[in-house]
N, C-alpha and C. Protein backbone atom coordinates (compact mmCIF):
# COMPACT_ATOMS: atom_id res chain seq x y z
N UNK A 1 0.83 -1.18 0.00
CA UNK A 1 0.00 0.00 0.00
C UNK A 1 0.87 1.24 0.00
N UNK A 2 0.86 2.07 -1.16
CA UNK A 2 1.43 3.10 -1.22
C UNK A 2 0.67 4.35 -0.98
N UNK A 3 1.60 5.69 -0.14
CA UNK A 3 1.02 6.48 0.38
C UNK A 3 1.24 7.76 -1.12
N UNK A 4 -0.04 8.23 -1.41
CA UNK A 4 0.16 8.92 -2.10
C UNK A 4 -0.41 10.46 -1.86
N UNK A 5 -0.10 11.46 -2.45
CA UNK A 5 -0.28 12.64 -2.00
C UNK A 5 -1.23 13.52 -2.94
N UNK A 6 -2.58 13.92 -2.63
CA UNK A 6 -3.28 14.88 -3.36
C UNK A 6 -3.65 16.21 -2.78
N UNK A 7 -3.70 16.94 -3.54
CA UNK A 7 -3.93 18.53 -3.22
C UNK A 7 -5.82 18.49 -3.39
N UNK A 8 -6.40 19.17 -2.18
CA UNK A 8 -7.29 19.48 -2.13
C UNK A 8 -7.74 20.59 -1.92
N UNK A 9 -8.61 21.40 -2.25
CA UNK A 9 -9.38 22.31 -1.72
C UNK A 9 -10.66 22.57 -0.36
N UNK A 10 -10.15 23.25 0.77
CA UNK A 10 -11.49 23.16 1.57
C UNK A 10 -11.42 24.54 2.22
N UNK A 11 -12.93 25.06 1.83
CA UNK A 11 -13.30 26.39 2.04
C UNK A 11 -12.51 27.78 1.51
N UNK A 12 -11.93 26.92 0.39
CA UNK A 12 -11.27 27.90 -0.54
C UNK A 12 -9.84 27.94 -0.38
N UNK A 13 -9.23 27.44 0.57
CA UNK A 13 -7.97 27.13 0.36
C UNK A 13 -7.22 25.91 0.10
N UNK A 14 -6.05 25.75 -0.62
CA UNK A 14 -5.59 24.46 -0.85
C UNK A 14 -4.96 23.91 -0.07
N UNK A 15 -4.62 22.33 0.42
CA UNK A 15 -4.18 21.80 0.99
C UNK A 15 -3.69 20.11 0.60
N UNK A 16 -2.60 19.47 0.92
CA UNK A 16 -2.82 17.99 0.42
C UNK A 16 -2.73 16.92 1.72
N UNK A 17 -3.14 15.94 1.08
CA UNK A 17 -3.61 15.14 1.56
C UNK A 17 -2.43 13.68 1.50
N UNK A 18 -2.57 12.95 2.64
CA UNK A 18 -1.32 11.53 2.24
C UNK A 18 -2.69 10.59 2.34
N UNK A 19 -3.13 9.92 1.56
CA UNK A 19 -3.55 8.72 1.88
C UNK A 19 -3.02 7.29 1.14
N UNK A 20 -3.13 6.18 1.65
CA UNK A 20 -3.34 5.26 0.66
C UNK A 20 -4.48 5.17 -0.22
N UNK A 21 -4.12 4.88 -1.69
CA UNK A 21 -5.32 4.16 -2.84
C UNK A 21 -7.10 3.74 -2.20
N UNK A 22 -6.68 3.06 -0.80
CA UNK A 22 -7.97 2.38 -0.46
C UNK A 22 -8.87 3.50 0.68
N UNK A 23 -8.02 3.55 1.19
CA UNK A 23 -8.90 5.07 1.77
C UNK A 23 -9.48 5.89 0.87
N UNK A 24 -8.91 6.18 0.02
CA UNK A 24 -9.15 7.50 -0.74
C UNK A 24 -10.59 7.07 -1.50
N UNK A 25 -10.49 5.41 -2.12
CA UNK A 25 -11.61 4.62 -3.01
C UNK A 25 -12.60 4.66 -1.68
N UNK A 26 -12.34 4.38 -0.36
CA UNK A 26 -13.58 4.15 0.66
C UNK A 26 -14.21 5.82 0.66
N UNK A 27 -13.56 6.50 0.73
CA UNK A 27 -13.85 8.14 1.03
C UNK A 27 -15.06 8.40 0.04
N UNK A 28 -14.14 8.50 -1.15
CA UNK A 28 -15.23 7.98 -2.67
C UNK A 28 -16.34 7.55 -2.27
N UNK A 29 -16.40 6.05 -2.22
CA UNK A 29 -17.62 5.45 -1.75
C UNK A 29 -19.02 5.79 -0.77
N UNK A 30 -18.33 6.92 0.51
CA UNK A 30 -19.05 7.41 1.25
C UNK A 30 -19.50 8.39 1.25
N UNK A 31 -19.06 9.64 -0.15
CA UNK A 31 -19.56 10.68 -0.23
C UNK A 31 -20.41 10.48 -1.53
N UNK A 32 -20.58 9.37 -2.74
CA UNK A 32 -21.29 8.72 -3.40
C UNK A 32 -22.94 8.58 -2.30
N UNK A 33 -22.50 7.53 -1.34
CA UNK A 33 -23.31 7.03 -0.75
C UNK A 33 -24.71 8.18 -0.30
N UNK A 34 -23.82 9.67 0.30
CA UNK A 34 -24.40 10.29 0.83
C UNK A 34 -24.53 11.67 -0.28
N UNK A 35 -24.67 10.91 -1.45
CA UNK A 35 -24.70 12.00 -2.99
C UNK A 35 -24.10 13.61 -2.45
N UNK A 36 -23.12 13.31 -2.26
CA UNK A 36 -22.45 14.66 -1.84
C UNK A 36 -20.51 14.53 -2.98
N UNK A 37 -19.92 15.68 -3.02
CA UNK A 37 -18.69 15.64 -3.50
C UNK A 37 -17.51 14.78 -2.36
N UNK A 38 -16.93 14.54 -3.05
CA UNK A 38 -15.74 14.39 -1.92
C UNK A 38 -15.26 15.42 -1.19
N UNK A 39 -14.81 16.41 -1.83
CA UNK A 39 -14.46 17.35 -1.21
C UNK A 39 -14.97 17.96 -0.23
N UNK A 40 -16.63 17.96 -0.50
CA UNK A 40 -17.52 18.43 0.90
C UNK A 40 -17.51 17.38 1.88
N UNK A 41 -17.32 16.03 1.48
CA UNK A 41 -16.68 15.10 2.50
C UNK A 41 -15.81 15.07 3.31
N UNK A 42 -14.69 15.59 2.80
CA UNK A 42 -13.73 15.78 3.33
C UNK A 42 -13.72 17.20 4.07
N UNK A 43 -14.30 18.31 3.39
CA UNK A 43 -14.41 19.84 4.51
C UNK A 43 -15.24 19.69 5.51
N UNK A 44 -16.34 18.76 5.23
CA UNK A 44 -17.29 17.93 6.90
C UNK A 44 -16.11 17.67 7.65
N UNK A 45 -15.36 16.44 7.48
CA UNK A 45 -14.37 15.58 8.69
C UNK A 45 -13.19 16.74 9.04
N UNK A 46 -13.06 17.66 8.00
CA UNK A 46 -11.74 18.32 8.52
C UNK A 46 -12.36 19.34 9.55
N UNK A 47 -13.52 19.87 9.36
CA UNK A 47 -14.29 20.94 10.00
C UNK A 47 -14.46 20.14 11.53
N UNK A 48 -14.64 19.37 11.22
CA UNK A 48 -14.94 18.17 12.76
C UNK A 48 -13.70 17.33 13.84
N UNK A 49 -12.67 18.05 12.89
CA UNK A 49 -11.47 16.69 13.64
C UNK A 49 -10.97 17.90 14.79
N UNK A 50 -10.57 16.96 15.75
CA UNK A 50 -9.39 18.10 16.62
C UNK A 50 -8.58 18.63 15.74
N UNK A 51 -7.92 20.07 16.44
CA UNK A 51 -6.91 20.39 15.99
C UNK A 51 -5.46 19.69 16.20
N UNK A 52 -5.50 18.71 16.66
CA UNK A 52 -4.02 18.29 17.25
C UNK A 52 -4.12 16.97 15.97
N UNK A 53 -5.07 16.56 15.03
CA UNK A 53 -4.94 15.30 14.68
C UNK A 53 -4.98 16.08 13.31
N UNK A 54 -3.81 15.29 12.74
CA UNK A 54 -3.92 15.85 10.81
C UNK A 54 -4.88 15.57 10.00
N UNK A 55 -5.14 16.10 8.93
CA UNK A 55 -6.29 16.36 7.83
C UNK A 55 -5.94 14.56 7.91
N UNK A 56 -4.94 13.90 7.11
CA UNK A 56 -4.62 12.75 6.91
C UNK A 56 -5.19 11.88 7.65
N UNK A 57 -5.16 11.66 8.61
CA UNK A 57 -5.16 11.00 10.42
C UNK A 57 -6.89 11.01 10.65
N UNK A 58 -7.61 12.11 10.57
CA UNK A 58 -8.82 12.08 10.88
C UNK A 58 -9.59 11.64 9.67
N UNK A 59 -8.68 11.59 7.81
CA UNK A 59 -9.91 11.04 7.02
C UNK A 59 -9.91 9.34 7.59
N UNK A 60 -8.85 8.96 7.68
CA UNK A 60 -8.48 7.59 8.27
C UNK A 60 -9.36 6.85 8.92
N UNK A 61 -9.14 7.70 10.07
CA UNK A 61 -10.16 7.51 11.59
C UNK A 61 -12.25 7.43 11.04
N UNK A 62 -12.05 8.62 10.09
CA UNK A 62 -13.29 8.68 9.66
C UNK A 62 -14.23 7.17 8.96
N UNK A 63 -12.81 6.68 7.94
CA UNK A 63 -13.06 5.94 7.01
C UNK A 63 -13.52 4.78 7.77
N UNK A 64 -12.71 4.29 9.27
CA UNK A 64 -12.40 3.26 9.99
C UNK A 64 -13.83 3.02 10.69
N UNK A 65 -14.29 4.36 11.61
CA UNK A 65 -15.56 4.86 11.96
C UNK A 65 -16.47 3.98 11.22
N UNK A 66 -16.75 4.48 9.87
CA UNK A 66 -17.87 3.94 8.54
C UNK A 66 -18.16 2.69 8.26
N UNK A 67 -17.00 2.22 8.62
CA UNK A 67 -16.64 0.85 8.26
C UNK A 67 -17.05 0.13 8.92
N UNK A 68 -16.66 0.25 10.49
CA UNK A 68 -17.01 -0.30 11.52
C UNK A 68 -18.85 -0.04 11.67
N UNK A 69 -18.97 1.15 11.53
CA UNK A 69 -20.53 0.99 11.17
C UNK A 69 -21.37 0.55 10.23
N UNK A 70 -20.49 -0.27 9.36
CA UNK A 70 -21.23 -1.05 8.24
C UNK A 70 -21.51 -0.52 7.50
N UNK A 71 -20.99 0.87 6.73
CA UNK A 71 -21.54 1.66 5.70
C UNK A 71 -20.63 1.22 4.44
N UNK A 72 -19.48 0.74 4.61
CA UNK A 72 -18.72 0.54 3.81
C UNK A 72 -19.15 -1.10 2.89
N UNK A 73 -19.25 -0.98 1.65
CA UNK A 73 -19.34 -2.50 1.01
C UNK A 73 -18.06 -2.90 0.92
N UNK A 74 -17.93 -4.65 1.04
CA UNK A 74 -16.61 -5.31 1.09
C UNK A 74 -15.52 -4.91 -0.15
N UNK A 75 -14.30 -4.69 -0.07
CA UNK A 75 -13.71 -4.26 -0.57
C UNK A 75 -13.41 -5.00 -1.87
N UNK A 76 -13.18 -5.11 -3.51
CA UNK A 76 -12.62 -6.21 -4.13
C UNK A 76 -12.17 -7.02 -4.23
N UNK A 77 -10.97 -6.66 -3.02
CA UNK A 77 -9.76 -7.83 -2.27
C UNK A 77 -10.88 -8.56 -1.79
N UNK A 78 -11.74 -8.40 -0.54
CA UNK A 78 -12.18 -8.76 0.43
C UNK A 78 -13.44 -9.80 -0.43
N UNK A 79 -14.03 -9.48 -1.41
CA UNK A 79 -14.67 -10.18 -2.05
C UNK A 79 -14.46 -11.40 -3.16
N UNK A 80 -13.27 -11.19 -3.47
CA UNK A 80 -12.15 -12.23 -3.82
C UNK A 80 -11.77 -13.38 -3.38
N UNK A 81 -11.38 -12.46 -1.90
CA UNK A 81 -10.99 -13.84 -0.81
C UNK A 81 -12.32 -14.62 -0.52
N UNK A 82 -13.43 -13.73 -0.21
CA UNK A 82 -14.87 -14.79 0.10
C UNK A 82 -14.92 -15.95 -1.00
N UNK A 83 -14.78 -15.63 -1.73
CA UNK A 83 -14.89 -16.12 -3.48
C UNK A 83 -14.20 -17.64 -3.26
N UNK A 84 -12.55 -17.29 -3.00
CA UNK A 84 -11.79 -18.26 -3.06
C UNK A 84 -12.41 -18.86 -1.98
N UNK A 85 -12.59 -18.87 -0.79
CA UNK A 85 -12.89 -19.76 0.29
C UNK A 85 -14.24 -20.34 0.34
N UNK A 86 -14.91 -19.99 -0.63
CA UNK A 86 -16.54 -21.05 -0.73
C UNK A 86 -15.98 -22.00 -2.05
């Protein structure tokens, strides 16, 4: 899993972002879910995180959150492996 770096915009200024590939596809997925942009996805969680925890750190935490609440569908990998084991 490689950490890669994108520049975002929130509330008009730019900023980037480190995530891995699969965060970034779950992030996707959850601002789809809730027919909103990513970006307003992401200016929600950044507007909401402490200040002591990075933009990076809290989409993470966010993604982990979602997941754990079952909002997230199984990942490709994760549906693969079901695949192989039936």
């Amino acid at each position: 899993m490689a950490v890669h770096k994108r520049s975002v915009t929130i509330s008009g200024h730019q900023t980037s972002i480190s995530l891995e590939a699969e965060f970034l596809d779950a992030l996707t997925v959850l601002a789809e879910a809730e027919a909103i942009s990513l970006a307003l996805l992401i200016a929600r969680i950044d507007a909401a995180r402490p200040r002591d925890t990075s933009l990076s750190s809290a989409l993470r935490l966010h993604v982990l959150a979602e997941a754990r609440a079952g909002k997230l569908p199984p990942s490709s990998q994760e549906q693969e492996a079901a695949a192989a084991a039936s």
